[in-house]
Each structure stands twice: as C-alpha cells, then as structure tokens.
Protein backbone atom coordinates (compact mmCIF):
# COMPACT_ATOMS: atom_id res chain seq x y z
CA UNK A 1 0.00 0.00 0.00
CA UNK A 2 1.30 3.47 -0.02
CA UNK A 3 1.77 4.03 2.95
CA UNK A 4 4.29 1.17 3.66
CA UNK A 5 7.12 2.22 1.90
CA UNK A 6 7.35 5.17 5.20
CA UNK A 7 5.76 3.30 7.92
CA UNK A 8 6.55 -0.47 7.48
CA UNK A 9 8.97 -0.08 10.36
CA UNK A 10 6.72 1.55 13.02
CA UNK A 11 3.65 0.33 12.34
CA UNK A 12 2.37 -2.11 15.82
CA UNK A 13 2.92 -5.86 15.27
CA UNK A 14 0.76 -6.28 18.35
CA UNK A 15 -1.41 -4.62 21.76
CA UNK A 16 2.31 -4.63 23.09
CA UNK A 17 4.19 -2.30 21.11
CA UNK A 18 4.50 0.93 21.70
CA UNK A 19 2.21 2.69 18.52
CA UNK A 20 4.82 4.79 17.00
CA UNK A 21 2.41 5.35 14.14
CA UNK A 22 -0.28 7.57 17.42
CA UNK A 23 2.73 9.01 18.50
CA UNK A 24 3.60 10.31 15.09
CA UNK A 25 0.26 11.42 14.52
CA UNK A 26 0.19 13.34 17.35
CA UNK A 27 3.19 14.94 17.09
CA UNK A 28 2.51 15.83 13.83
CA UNK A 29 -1.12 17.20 14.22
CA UNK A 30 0.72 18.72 17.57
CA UNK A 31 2.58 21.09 14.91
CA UNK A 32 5.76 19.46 16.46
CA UNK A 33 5.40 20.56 19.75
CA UNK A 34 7.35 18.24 21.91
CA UNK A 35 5.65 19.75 25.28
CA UNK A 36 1.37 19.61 23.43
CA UNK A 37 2.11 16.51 22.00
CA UNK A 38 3.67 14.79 25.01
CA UNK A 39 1.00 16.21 27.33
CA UNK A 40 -1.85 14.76 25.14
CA UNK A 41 0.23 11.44 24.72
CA UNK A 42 0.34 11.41 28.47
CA UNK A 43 3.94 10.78 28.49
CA UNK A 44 7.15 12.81 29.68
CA UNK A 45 8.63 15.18 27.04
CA UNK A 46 12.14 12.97 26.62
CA UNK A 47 10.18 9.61 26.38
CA UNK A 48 8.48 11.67 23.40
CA UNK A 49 11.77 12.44 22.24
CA UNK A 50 13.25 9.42 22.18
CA UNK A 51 10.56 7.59 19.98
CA UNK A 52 10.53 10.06 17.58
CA UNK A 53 14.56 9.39 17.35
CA UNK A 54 13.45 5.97 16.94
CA UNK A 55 10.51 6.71 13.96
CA UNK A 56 13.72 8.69 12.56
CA UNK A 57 15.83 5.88 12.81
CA UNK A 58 13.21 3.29 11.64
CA UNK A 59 11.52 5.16 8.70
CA UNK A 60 15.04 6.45 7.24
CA UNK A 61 13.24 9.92 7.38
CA UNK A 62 14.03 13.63 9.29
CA UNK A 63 11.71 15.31 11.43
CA UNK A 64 13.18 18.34 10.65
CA UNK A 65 12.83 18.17 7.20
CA UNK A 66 9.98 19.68 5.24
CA UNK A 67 9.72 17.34 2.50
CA UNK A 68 9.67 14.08 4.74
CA UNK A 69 7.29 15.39 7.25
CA UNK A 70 4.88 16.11 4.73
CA UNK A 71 5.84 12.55 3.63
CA UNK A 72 5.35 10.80 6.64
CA UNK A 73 2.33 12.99 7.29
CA UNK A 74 0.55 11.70 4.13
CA UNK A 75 1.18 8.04 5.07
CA UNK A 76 -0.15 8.61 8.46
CA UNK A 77 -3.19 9.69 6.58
CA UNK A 78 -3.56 6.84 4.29
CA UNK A 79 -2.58 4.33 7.20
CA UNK A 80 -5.49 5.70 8.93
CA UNK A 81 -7.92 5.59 6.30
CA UNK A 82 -7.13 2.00 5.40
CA UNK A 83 -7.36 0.98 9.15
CA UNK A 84 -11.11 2.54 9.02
CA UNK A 85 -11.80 0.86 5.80
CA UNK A 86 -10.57 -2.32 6.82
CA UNK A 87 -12.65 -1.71 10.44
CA UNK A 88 -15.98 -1.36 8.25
CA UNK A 89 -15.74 -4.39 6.20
C-alpha cells in the first residue's frame, strides 16, 4: 500500500508495542510541539523524544525536514484511512 514504503517499520505488530504510528500522529497534528504533543500522549517530554529518534531511525526519514514530514504525514493519513476501511468491512 502506499503508505508502507514510510511506515513499514513503526507500524504495531501487536497490543504490546509501543504505537509509534499515534505518536507520530500526534506529534505531527501537535505542529511538532514536543511539550502539546507529550501532554496529550500522556507521556514525559524525553520519552516523546526518544521515539521520535526511533521513527527517525526506523523510517530512514528527518523530522526536521519539510519534505519528509509532509511525507510521513501523508502516510499517516492513508494508514489511517485503510485501518477505518478495513474496520468497516
């Protein structure tokens, strides 16, 4: 799917891993704002830090850059979608 090429490597395998993909999401949606995002995550501000050095690291991609934000911010979109999609049938 589209998305996979970006998020393969975060994406939950099960209920026990952490969901890098939420955290993402929120970050993102957070408009990078370590301290909104890790307040609505419920989670200290370095624990947020350190998974999104570990989407970095998994996804090949920089936060900091324009281009694969907007990247990873699409397939967080279309990972979303396809989870309702697959929820409704």
């Amino acid at each position: 799917t589209i998305y996979m090429d970006s998020l393969e490597n975060i994406i939950p395998t099960n209920d026990k891993s952490i969901d890098l993909v939420h955290t993402l999401d929120v970050y993102l949606r957070s408009n990078q704002s370590i301290q909104k995002a890790a307040d609505e995550l419920y989670i200290h501000r370095h624990t947020l830090r350190y998974r999104l050095n570990q989407i970095e690291k998994r996804t090949g991609l920089q936060l900091k850059s324009a281009d694969d934000r907007l990247k990873l911010q699409m397939a967080v979109m279309a990972y979303k979608l396809d989870s309702v999609h697959q929820k409704m049938t």
